[in-house]
Protein backbone atom coordinates (compact mmCIF):
# COMPACT_ATOMS: atom_id res chain seq x y z
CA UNK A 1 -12.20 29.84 24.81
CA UNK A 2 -13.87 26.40 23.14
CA UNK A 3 -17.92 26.59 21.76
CA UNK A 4 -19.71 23.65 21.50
CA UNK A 5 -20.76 22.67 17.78
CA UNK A 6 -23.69 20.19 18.49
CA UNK A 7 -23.92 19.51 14.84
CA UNK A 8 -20.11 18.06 14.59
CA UNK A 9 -20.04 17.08 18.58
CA UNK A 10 -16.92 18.73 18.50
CA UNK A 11 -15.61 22.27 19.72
CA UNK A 12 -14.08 25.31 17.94
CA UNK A 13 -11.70 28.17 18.55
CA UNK A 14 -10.71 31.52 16.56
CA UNK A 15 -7.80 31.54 14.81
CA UNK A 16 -6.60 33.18 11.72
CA UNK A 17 -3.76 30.55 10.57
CA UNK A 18 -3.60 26.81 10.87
CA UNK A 19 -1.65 25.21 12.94
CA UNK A 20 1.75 23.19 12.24
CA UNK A 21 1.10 20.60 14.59
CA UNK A 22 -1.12 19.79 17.50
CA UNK A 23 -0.90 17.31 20.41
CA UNK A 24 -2.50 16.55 23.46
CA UNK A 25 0.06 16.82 26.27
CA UNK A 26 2.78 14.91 23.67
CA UNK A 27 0.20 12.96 21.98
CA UNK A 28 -0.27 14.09 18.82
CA UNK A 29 -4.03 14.67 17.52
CA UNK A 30 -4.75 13.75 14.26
CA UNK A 31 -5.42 16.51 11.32
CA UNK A 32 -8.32 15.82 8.71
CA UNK A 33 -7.63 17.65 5.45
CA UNK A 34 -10.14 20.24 4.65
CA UNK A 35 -9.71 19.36 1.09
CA UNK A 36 -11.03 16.28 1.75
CA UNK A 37 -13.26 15.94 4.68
CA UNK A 38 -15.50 18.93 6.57
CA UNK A 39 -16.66 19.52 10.31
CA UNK A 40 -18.95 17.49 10.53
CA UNK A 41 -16.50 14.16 10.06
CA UNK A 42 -15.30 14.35 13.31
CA UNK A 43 -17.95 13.15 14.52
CA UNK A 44 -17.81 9.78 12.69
CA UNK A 45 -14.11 10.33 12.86
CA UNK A 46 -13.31 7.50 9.98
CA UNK A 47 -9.56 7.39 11.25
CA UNK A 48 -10.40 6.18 14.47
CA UNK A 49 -8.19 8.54 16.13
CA UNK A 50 -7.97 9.52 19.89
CA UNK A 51 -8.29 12.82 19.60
CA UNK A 52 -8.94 14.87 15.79
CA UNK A 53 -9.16 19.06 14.39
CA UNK A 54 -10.04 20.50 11.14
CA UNK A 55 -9.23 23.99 10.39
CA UNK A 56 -12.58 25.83 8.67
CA UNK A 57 -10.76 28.44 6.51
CA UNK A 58 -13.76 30.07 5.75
CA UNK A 59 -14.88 30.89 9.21
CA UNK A 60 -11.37 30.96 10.54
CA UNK A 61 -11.77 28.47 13.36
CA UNK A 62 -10.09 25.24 14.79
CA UNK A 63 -12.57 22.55 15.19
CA UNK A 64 -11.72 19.63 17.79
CA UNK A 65 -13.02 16.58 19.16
CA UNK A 66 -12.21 13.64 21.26
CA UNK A 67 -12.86 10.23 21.74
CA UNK A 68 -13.66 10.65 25.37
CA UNK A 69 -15.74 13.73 25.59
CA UNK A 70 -14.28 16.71 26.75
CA UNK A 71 -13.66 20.42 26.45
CA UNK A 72 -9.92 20.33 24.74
CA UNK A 73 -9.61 23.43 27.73
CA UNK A 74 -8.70 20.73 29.51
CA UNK A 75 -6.81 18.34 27.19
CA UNK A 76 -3.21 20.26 28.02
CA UNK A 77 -3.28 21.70 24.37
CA UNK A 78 0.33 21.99 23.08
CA UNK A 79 -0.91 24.06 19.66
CA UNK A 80 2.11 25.36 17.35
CA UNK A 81 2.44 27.94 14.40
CA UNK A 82 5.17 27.33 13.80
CA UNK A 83 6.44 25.32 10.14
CA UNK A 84 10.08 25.26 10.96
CA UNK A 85 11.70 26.07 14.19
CA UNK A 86 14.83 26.41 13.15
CA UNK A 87 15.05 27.64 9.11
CA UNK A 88 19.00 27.79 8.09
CA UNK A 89 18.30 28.32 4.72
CA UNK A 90 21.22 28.71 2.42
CA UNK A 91 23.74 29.06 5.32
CA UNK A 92 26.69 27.04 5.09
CA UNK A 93 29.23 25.66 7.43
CA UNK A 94 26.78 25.87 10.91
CA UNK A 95 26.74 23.33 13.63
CA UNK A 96 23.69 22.85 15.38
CA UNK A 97 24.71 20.75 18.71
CA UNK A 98 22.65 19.22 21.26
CA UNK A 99 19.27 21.31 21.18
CA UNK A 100 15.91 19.69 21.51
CA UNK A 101 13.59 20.83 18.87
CA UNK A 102 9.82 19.91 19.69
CA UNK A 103 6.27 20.84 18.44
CA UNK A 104 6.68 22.29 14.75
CA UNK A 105 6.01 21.34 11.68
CA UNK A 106 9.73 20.30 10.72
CA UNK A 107 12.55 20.30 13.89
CA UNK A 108 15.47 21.87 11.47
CA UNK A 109 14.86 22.58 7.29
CA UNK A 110 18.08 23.29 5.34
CA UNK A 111 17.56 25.04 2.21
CA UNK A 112 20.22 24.90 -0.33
CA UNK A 113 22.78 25.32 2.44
CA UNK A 114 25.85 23.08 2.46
CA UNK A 115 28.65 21.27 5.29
CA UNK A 116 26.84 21.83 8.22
CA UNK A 117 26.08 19.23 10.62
CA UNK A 118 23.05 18.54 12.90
CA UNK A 119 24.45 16.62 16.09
CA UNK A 120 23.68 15.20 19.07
CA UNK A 121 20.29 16.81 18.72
CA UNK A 122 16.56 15.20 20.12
CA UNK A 123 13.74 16.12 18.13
CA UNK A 124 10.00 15.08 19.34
CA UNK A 125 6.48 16.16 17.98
CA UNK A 126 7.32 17.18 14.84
CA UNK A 127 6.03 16.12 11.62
CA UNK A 128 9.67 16.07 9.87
CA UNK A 129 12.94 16.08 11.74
CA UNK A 130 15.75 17.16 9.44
CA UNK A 131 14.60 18.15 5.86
CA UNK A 132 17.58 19.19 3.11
CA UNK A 133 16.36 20.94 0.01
CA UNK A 134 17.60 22.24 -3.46
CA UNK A 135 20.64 20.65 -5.36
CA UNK A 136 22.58 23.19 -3.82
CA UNK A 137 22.59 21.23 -0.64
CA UNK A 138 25.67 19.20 -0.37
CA UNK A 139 27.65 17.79 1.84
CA UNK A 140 25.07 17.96 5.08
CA UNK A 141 25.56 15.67 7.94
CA UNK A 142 23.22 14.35 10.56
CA UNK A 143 24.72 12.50 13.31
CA UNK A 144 24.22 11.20 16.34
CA UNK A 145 20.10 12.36 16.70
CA UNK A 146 17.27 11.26 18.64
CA UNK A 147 14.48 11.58 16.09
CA UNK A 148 10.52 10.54 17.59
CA UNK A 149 7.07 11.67 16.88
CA UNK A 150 3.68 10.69 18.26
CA UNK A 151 1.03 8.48 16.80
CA UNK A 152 1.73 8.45 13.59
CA UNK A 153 1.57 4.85 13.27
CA UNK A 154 -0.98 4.09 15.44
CA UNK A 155 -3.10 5.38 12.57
CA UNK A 156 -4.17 3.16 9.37
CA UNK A 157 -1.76 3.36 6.37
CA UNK A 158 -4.74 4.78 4.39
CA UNK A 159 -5.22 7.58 6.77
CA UNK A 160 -1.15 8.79 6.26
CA UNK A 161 -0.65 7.78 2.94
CA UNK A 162 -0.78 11.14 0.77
CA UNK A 163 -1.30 13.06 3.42
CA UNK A 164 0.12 15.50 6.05
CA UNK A 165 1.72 12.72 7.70
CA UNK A 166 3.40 11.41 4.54
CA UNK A 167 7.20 12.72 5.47
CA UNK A 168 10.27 11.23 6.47
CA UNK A 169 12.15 11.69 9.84
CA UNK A 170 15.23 12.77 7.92
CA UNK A 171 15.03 13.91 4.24
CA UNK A 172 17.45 14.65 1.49
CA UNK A 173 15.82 16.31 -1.52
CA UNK A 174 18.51 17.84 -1.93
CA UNK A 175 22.91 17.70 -3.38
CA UNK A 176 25.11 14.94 -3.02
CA UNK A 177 27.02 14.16 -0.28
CA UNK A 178 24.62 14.69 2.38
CA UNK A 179 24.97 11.89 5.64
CA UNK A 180 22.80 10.32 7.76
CA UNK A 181 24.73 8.18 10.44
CA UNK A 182 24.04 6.83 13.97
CA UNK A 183 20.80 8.73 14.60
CA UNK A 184 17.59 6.60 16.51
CA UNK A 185 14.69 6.99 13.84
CA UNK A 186 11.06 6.15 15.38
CA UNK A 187 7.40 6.81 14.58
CA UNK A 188 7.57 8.24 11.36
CA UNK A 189 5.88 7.72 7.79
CA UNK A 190 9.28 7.07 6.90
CA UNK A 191 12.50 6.41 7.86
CA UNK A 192 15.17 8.27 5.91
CA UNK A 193 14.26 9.59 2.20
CA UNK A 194 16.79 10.44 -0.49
CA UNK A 195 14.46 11.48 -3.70
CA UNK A 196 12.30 13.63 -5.62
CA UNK A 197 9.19 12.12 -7.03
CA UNK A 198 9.68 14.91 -10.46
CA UNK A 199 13.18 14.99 -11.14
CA UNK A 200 13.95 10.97 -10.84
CA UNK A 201 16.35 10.99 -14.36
CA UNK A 202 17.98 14.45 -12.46
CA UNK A 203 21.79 13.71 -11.56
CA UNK A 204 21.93 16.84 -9.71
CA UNK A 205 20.68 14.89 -7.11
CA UNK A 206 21.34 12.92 -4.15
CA UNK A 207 24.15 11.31 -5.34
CA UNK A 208 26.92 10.01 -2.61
CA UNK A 209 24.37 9.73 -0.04
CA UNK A 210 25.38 7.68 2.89
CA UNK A 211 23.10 6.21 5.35
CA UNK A 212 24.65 4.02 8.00
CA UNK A 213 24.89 3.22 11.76
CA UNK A 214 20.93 4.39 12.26
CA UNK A 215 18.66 2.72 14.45
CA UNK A 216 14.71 2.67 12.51
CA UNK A 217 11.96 1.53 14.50
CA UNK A 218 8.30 1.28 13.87
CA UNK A 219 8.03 3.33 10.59
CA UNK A 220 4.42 3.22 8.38
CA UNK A 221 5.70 3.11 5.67
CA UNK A 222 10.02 2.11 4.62
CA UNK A 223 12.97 3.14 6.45
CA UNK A 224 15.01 4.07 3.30
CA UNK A 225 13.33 5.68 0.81
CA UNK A 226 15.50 6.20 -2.18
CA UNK A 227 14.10 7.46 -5.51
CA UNK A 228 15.68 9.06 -8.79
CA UNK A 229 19.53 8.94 -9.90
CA UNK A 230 20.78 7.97 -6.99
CA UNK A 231 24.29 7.80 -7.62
CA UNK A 232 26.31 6.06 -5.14
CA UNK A 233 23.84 6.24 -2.50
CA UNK A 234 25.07 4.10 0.20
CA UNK A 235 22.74 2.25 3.13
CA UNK A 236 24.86 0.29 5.39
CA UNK A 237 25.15 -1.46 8.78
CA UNK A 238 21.72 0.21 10.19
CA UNK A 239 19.14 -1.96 12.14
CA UNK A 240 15.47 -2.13 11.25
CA UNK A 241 13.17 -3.22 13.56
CA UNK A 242 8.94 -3.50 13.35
CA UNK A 243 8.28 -1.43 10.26
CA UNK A 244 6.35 -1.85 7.34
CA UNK A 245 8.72 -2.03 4.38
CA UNK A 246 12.40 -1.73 5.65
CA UNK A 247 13.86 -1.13 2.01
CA UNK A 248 12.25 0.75 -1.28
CA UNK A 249 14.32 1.25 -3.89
CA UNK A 250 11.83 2.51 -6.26
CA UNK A 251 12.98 3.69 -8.57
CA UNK A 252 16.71 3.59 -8.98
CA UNK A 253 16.53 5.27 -12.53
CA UNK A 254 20.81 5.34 -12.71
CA UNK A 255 22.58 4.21 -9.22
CA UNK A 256 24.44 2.47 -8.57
CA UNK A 257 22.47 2.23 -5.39
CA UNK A 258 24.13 -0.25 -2.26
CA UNK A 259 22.19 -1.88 0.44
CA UNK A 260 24.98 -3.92 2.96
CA UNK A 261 25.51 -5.24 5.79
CA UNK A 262 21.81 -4.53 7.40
CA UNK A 263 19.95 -6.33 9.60
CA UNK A 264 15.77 -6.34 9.51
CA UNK A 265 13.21 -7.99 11.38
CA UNK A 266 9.59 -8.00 12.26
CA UNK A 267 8.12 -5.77 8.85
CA UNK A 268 5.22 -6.36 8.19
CA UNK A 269 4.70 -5.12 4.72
CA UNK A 270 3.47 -7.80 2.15
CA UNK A 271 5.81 -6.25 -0.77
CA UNK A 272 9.07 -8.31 1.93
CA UNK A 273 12.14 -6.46 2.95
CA UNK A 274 12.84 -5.08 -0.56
CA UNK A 275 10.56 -3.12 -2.94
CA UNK A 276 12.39 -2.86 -6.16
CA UNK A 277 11.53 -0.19 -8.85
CA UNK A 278 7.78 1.21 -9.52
CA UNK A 279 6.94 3.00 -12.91
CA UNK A 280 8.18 6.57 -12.98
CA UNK A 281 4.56 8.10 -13.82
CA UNK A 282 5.64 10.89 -16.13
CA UNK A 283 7.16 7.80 -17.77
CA UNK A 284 5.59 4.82 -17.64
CA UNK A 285 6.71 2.67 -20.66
CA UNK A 286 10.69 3.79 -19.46
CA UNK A 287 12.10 0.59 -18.55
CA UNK A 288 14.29 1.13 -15.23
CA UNK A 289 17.97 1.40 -15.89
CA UNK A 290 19.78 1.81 -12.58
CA UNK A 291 21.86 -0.92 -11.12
CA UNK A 292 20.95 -1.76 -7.68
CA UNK A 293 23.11 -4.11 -5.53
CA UNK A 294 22.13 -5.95 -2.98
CA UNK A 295 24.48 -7.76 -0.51
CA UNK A 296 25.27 -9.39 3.25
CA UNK A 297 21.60 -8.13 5.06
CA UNK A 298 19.83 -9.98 7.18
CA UNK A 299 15.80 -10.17 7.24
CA UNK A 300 13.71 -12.10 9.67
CA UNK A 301 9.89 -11.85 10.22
CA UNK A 302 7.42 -13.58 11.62
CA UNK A 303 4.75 -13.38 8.84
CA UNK A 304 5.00 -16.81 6.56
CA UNK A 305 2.92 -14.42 3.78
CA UNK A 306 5.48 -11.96 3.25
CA UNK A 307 7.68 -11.93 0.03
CA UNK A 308 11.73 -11.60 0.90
CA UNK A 309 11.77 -9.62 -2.51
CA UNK A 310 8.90 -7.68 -4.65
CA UNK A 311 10.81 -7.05 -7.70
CA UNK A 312 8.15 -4.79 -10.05
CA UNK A 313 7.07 -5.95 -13.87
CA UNK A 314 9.66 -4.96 -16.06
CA UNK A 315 12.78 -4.65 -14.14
CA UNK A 316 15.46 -6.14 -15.88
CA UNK A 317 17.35 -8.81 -13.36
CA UNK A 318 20.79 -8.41 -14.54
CA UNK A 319 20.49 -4.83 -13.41
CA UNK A 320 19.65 -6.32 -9.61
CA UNK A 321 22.26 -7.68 -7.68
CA UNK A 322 22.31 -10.29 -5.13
């Protein structure tokens, strides 16, 4: 059962854990961070969204409101628990083949498990498809996936940025030779990621990555994400299409790092098609060191204020090429 919270014009339920992800029918409702905002915002609702929930850890309670008043009784509530429906963990040589994962927190998580493939699989509603974990993770493939989740970038940058939302459709934190080929990437923060923002001078990972055949549409954020060593990380013939920032390379602290044969159109990013190296933090005098090469892509956008290239103060060229 829903009360009515005149003070927030919003209503609440019981429950004793938050949820991993909540959508209306298969339009997802937008989460304000507790940390950040209380009950009351949803009634000013500063992201704009359709429909929004905060979960009052205090008073145990899930508090929602929509645009268009009603009683979420009757907004076909699809509510989920659940962080990762399917957890291999450290299991090695699996095949997961043509399941649909939906409404979860993350579709599959891998966790320091190596050579097992993810294919032919649809994932919807969730706020990470395929996440790979732990330099023990090697050797991974995802192939041949339909990867889509729900209003994510119907929201302002400044409303996903740094927060639950920030997360890739496919994700290597993880070993080297993990793969990423011929999967259809939409509505995501980003595309595919292949980093770890505190162990970027770490060579036990993501080197060998490959990344090639995908399909990335309409991404806040970039559609490959690379960040640390990055040795022989490989993003070829894949098609980019109405995104932000198709290509971040940022930083490549060793590499080298390719980027062939693409083909990009309608970002709308001002940083261009390529974002090349920002400051390590823990580092910030380090100058970057990794070679990054750059050939045979093709970028097109309609925007006459967008850059081609945003290379970053203190990158040396001769490291960069074209």
């Amino acid at each position: 059962a829903w009360t009515y919270d005149q003070a927030s014009d919003s209503y609440w339920t019981p429950s004793k854990s938050t949820p991993a992800y909540v959508a209306s029918g298969e339009e997802q409702i937008y989460r304000y961070s507790e940390a950040k905002y209380t009950v009351n915002d949803l009634k000013t609702n500063p992201a704009n969204a359709n429909g929004c929930w905060i979960y009052d850890k205090v008073n145990w309670r899930i508090y929602m409101r929509f645009k268009v008043a009603k009683n979420p009784k009757d907004a076909d509530l699809n509510v989920s628990f659940v962080n990762e429906l399917l957890n291999l963990g450290a299991a090695n040589w699996v095949v997961v083949d043509g399941l649909k994962f939906q409404f979860g927190g993350t579709g599959v998580k891998i966790n320091a498990g190596s050579d097992n493939w993810i294919t032919m699989c649809m994932f919807r509603n969730c706020g990470a498809g395929v996440e790979v974990y732990k330099p023990e993770a090697k050797n991974n493939v995802i192939q041949y996936c339909d990867l889509a989740d729900s209003m994510v970038t119907s929201w302002a940058w400044s409303f996903v940025k740094a927060t639950y939302y920030e997360r890739s459709a496919i994700d290597f934190s993880a070993g080297w030779g993990n793969i990423a080929r011929y999967n259809v990437i939409k509505c995501f923060f980003n595309g595919i990621g292949a980093g770890i923002w505190d162990k970027l001078y770490d060579e036990a990972y993501n080197g060998d990555v490959d990344a090639y055949g995908n399909d990335i549409e309409d991404t806040n954020d970039d559609s490959w994400e690379p960040e640390g060593t990055c040795m022989n990380t490989r993003f070829f013939k894949n098609r980019i299409s109405k995104v932000f920032h198709p290509i971040s390379l940022a930083p490549i602290t060793i590499g080298p790092s390719y980027v062939i044969y693409n083909t990009f159109d309608g970002f709308s990013g001002g940083s261009g098609a390529y974002k090349l190296n920002v400051a390590p933090p823990d580092d910030p005098n380090k100058v970057l060191d990794g070679y990054i090469y750059i050939y045979h892509n093709t970028a097109y956008t309609e925007n006459p204020d967008n850059n081609a290239f945003s290379i970053y103060e203190g990158v040396p060229y001769s490291r960069i090429k074209f």
